[in-house]
N, C-alpha and C. Protein backbone atom coordinates (compact mmCIF):
# COMPACT_ATOMS: atom_id res chain seq x y z
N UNK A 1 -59.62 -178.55 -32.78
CA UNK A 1 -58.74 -178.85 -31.68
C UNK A 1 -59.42 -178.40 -30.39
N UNK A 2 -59.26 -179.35 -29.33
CA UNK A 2 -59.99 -178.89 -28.13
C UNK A 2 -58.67 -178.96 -27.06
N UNK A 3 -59.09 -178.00 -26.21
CA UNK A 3 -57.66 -178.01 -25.19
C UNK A 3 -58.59 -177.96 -23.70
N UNK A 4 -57.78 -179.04 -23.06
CA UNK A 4 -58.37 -179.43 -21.57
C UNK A 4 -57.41 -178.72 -21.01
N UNK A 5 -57.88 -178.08 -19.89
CA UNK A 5 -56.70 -178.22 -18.77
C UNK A 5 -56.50 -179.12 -17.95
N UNK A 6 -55.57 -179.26 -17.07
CA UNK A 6 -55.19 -179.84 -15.98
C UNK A 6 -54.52 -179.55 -15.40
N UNK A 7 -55.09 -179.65 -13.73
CA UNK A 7 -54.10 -179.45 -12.73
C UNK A 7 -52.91 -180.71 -12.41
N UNK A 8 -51.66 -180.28 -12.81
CA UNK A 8 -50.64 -181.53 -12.89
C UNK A 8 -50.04 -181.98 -11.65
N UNK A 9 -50.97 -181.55 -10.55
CA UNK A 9 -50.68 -182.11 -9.60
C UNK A 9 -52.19 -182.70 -8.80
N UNK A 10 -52.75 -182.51 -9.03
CA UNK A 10 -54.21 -183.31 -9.06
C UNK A 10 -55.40 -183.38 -10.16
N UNK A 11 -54.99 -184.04 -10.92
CA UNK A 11 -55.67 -183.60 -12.47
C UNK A 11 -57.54 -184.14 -12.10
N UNK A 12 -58.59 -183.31 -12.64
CA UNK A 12 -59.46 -183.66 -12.76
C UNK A 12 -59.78 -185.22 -13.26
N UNK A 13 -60.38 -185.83 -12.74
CA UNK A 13 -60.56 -187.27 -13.13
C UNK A 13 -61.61 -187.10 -14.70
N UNK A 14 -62.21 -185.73 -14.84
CA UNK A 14 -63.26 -185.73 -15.74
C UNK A 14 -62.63 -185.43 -16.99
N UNK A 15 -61.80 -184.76 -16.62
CA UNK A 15 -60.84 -184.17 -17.88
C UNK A 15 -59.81 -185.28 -18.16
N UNK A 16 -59.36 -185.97 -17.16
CA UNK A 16 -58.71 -187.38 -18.22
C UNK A 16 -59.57 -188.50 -19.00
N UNK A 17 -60.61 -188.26 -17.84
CA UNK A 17 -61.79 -189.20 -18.83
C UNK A 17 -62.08 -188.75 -20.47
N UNK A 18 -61.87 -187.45 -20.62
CA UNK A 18 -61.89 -186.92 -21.89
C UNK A 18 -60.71 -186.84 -22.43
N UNK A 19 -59.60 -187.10 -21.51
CA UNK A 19 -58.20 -187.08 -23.00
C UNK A 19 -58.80 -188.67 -22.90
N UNK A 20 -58.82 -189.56 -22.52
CA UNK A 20 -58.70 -191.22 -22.50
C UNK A 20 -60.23 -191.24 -23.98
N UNK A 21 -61.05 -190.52 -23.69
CA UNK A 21 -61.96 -191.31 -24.89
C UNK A 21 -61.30 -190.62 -25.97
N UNK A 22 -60.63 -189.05 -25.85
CA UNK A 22 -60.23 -188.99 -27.59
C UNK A 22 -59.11 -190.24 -28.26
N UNK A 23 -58.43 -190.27 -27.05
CA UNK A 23 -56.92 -191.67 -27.47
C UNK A 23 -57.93 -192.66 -27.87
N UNK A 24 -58.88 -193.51 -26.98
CA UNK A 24 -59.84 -194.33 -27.50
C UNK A 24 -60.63 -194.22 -28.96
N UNK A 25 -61.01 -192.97 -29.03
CA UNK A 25 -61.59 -193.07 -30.73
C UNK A 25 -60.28 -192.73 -31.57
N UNK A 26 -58.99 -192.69 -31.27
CA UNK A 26 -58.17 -192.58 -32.74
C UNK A 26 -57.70 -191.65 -32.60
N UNK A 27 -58.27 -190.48 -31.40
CA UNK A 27 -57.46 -189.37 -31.52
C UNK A 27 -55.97 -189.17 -31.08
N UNK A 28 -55.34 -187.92 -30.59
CA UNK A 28 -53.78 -187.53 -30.22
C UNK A 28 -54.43 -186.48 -28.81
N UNK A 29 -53.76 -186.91 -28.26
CA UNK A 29 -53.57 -185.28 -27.11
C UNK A 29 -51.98 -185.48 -26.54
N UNK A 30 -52.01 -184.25 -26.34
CA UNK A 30 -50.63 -183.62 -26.26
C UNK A 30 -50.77 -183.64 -24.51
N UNK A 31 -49.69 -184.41 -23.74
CA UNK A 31 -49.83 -184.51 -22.31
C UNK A 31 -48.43 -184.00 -21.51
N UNK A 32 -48.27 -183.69 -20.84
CA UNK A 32 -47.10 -183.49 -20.14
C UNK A 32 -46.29 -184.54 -19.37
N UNK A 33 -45.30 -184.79 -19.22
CA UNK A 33 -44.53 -185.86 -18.76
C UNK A 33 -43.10 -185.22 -18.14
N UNK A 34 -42.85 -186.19 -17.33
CA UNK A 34 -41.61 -185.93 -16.47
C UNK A 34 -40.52 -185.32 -17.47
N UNK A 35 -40.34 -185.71 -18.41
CA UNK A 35 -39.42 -185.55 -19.02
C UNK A 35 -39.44 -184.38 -20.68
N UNK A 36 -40.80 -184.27 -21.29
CA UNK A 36 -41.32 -183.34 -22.86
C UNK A 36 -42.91 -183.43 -21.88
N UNK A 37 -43.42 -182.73 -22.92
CA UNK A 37 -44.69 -182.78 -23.19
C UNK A 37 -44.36 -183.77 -24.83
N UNK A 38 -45.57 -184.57 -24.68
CA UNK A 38 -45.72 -185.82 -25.32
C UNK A 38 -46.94 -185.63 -26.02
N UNK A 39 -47.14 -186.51 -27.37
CA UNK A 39 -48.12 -186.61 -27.89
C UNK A 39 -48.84 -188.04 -27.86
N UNK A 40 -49.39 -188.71 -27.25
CA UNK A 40 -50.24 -189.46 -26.64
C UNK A 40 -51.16 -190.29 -27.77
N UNK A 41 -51.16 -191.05 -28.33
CA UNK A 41 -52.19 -192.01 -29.19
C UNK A 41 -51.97 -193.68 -28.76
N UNK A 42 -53.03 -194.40 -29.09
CA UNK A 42 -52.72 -195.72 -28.93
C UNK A 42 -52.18 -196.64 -29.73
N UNK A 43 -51.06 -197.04 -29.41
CA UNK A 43 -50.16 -197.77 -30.56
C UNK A 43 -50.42 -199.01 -31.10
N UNK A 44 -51.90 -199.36 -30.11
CA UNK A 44 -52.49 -200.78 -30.92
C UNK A 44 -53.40 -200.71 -31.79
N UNK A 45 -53.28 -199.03 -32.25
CA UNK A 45 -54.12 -198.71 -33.33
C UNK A 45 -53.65 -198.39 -34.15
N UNK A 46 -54.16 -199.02 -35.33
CA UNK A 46 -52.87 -198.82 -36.65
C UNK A 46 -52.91 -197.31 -37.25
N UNK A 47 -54.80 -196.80 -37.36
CA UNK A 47 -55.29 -195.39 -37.66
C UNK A 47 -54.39 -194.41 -37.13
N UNK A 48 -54.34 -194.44 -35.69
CA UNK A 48 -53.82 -193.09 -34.41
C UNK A 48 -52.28 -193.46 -34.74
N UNK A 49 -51.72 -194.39 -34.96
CA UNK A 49 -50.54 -194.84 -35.40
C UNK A 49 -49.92 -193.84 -36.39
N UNK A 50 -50.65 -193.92 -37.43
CA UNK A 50 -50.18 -193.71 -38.94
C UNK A 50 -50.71 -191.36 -38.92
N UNK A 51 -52.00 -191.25 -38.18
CA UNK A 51 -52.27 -189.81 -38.23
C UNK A 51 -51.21 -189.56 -36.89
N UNK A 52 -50.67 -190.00 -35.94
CA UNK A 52 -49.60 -189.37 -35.02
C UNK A 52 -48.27 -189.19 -36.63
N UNK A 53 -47.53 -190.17 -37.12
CA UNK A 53 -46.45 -190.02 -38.16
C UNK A 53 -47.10 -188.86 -38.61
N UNK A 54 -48.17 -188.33 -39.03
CA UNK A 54 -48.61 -187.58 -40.11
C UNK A 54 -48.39 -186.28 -39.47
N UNK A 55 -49.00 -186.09 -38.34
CA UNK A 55 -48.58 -184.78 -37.44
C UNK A 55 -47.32 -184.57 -37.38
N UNK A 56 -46.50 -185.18 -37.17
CA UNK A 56 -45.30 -184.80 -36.84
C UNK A 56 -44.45 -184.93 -38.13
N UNK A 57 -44.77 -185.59 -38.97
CA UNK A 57 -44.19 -185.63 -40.38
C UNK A 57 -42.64 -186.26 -39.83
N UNK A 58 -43.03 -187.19 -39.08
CA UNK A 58 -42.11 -188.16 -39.10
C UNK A 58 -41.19 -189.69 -40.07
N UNK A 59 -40.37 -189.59 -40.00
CA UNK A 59 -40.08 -190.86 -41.14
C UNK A 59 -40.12 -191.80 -40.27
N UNK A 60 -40.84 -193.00 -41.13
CA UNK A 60 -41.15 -194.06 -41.20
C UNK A 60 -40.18 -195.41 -40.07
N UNK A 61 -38.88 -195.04 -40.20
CA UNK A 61 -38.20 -195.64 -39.87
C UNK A 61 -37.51 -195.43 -38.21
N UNK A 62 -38.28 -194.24 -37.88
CA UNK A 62 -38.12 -193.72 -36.49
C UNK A 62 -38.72 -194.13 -35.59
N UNK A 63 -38.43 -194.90 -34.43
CA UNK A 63 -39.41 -196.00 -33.67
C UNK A 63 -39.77 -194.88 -32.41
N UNK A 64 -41.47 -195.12 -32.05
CA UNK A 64 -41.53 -194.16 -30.83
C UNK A 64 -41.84 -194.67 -29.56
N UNK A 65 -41.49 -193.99 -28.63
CA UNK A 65 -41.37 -194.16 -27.90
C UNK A 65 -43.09 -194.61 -27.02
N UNK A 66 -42.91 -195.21 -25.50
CA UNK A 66 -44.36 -195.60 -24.92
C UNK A 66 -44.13 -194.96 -23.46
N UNK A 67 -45.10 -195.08 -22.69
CA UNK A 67 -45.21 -194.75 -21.76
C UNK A 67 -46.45 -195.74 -21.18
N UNK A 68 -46.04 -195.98 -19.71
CA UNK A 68 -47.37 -196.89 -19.16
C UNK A 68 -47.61 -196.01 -17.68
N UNK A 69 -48.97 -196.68 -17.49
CA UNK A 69 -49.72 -195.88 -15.40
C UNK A 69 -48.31 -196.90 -14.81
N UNK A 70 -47.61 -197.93 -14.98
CA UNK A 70 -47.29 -198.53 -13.80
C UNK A 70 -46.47 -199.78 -14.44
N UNK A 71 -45.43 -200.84 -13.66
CA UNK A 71 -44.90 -201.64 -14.10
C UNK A 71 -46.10 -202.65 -14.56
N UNK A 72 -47.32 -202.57 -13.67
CA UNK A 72 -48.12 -203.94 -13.71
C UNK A 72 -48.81 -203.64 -15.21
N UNK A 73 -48.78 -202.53 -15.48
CA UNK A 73 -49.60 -202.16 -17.19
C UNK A 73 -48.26 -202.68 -18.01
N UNK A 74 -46.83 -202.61 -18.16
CA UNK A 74 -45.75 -202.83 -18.55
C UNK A 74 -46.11 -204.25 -18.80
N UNK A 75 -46.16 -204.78 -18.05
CA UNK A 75 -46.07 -206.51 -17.97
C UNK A 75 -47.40 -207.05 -18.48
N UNK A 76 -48.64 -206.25 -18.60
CA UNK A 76 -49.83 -206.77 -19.35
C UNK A 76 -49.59 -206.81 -20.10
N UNK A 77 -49.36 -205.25 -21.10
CA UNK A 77 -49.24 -205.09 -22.74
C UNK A 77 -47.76 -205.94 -23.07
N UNK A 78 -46.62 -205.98 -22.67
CA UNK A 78 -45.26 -206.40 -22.86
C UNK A 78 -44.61 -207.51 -22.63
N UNK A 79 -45.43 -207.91 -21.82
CA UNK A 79 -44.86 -208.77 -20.90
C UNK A 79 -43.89 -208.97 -20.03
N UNK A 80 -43.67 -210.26 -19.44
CA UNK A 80 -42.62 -210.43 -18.39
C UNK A 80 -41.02 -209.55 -18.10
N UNK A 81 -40.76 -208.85 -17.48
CA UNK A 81 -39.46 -208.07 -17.67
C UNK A 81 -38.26 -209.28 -17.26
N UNK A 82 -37.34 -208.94 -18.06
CA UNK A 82 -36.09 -209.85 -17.30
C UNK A 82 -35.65 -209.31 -16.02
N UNK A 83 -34.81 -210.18 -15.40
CA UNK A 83 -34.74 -210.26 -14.10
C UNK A 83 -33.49 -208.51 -13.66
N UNK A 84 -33.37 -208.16 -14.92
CA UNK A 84 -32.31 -206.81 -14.73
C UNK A 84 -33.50 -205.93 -14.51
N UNK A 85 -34.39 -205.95 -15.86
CA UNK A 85 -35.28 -204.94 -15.87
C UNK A 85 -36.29 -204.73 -14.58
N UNK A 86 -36.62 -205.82 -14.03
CA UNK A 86 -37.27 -205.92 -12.63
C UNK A 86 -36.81 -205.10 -11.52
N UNK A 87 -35.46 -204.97 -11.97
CA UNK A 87 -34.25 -204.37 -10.62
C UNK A 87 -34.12 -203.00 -11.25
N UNK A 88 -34.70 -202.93 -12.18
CA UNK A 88 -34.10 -201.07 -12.59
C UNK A 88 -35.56 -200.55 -12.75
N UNK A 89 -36.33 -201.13 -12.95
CA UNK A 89 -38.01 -200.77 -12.39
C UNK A 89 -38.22 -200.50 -11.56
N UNK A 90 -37.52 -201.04 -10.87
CA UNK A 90 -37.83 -201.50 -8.76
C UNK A 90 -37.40 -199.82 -8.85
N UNK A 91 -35.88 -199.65 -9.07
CA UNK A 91 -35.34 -198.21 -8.65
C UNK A 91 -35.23 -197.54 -9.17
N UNK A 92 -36.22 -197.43 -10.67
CA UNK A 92 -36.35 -196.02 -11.35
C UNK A 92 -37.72 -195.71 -11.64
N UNK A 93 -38.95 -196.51 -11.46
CA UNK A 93 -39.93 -196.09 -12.02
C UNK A 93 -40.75 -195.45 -10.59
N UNK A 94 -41.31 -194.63 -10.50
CA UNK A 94 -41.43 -194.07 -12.12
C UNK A 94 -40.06 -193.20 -11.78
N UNK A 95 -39.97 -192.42 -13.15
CA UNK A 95 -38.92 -191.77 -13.49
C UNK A 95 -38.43 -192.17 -15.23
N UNK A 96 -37.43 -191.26 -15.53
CA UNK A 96 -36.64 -191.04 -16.73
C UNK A 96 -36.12 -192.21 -17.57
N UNK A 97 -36.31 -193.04 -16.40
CA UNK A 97 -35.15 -194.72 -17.37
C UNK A 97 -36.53 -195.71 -18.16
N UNK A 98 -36.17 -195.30 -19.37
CA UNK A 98 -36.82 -196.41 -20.93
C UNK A 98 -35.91 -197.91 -20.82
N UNK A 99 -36.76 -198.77 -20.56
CA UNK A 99 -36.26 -199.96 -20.94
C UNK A 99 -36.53 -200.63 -22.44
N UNK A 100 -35.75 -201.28 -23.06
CA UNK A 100 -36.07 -201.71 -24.64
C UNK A 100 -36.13 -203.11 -24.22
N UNK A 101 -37.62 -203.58 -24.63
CA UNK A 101 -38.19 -204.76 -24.51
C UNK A 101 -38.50 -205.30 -25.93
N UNK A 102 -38.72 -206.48 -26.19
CA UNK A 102 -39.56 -207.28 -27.60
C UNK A 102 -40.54 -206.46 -27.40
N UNK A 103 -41.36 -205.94 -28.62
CA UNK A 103 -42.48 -205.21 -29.05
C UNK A 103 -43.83 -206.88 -29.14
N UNK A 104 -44.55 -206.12 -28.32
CA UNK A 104 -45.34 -207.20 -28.66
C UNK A 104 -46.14 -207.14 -29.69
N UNK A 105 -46.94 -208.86 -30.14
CA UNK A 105 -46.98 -209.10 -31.50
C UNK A 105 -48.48 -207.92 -31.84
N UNK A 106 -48.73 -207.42 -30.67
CA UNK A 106 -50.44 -206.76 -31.13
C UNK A 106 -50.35 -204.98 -31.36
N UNK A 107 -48.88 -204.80 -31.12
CA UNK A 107 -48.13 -203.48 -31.37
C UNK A 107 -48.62 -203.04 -32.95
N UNK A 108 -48.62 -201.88 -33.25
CA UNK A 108 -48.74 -201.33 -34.67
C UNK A 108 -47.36 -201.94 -34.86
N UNK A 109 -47.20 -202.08 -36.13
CA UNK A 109 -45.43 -202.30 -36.55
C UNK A 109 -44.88 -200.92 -35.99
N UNK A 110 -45.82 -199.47 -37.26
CA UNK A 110 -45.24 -198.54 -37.09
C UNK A 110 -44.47 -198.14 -35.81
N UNK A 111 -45.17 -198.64 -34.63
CA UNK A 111 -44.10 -197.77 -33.53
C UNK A 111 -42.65 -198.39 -33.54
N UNK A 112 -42.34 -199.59 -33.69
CA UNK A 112 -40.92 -200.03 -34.02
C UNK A 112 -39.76 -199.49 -34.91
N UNK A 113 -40.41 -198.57 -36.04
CA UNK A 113 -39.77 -197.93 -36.77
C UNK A 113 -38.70 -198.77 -37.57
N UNK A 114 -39.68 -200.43 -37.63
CA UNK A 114 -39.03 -201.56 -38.82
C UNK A 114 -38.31 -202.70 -37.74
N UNK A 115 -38.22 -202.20 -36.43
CA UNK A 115 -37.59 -203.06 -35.46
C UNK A 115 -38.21 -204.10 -35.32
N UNK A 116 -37.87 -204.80 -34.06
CA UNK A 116 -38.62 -205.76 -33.02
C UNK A 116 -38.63 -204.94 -31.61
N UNK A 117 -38.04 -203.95 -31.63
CA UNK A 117 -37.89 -203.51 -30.19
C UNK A 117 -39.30 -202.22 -29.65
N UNK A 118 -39.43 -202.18 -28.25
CA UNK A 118 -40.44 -200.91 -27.83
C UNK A 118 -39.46 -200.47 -26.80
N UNK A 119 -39.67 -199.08 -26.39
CA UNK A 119 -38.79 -198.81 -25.44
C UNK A 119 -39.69 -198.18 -25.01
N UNK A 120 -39.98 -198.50 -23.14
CA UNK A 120 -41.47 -198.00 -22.46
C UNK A 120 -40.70 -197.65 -21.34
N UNK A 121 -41.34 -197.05 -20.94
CA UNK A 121 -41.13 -196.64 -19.19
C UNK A 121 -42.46 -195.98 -18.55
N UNK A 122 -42.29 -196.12 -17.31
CA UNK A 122 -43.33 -195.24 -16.32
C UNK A 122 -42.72 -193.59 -15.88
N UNK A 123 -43.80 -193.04 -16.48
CA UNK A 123 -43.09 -191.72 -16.18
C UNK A 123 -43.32 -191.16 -14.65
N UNK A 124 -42.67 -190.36 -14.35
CA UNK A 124 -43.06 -189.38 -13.19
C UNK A 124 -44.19 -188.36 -13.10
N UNK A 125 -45.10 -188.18 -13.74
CA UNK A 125 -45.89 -187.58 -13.89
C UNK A 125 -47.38 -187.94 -13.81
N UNK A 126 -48.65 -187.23 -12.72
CA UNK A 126 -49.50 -187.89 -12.34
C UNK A 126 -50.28 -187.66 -14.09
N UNK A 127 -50.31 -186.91 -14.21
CA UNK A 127 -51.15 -186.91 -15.34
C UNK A 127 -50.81 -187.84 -16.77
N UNK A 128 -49.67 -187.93 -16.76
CA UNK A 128 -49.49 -189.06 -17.94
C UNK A 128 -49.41 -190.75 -17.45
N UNK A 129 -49.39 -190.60 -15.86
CA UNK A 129 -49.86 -191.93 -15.67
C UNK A 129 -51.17 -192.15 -15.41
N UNK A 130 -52.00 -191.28 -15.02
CA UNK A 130 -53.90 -191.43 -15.09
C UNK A 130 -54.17 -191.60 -16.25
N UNK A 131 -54.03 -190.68 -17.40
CA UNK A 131 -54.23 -191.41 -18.82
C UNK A 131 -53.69 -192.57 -19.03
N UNK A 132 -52.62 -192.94 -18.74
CA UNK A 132 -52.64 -194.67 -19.10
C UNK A 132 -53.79 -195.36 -18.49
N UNK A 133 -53.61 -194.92 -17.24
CA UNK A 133 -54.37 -195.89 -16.37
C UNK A 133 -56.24 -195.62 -17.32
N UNK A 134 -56.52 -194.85 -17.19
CA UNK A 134 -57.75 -194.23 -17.84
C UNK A 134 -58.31 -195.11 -19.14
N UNK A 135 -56.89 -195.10 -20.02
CA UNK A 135 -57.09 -195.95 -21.68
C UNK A 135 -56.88 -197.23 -21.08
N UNK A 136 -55.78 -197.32 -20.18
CA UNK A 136 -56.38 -199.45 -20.02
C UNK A 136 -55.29 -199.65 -20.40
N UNK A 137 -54.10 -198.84 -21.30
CA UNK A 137 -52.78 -199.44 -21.75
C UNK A 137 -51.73 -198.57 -22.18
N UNK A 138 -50.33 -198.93 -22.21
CA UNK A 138 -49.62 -198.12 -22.74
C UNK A 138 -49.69 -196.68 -23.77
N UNK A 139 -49.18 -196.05 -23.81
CA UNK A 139 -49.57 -194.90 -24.64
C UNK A 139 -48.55 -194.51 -25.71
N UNK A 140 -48.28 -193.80 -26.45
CA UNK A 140 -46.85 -192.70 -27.04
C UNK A 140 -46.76 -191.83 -26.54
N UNK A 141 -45.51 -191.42 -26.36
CA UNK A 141 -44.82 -190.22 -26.04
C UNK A 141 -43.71 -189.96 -26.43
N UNK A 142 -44.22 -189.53 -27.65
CA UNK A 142 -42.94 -189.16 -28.58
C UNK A 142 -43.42 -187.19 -28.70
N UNK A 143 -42.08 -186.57 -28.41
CA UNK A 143 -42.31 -185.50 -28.38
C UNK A 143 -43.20 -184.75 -29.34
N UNK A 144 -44.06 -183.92 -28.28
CA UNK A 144 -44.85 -182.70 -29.17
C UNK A 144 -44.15 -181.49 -29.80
């Protein structure tokens, strides 16, 4: 286990570059967010998928949660928001409010927890939105 710091109000760009390649090879890091500290893997990886369940000794059927840098990463990986979600983006992101969207088709199943649904939001937090931004895409943040 390796532990970075960060300053969570101006995080080293070098030290996210290093949480972003462990998420990139498969790994987990544990990040802080507006709301928990979060455990962080990429959900379009079925590997980081299945060893995040394993850490947490989660059941199967428990869908987790995402986190993105920004609405415009939202609408890459997810696509188009409906015309509500546009209006509660506009006046909550970032911040606390998860919207539940169709999971898209390149999603692990596992994060659905057997659904069709993802529930993502932009958090308030610089450091869990530079790691998105850093990996290129949505993340997990399902509590550490």
């Amino acid at each position: 286990m390796e532990r970075i710091a960060v300053d969570p109000e101006q995080p080293d760009a070098s030290a996210i570059a290093r949480g972003a390649a462990i998420v990139l090879a498969g790994g987990a890091v544990a990040i802080p967010t507006d709301t928990l500290y979060g455990l962080a893997v990429d959900p379009f990886n079925a590997a980081a998928v299945a060893a995040l369940f394993a850490i947490k000794d989660r059941a199967a059927e428990k869908a987790i949660p995402l986190i993105a840098a920004d609405h415009a990463q939202v609408q890459q990986w997810c696509g188009t928001l409906p015309p509500a979600g546009h209006r509660l983006a506009a006046q909550f992101w970032p911040g606390p409010l998860t919207l539940v969207l169709d999971a898209p088709v390149s999603i692990d199943p596992g994060i659905t927890g057997g659904g069709t649904t993802v529930g993502i939001r932009v958090p308030a937090h610089v450091v869990a939105r530079a790691l998105c931004r850093a990996v290129g895409k949505p993340l997990t943040a399902t509590s550490a």
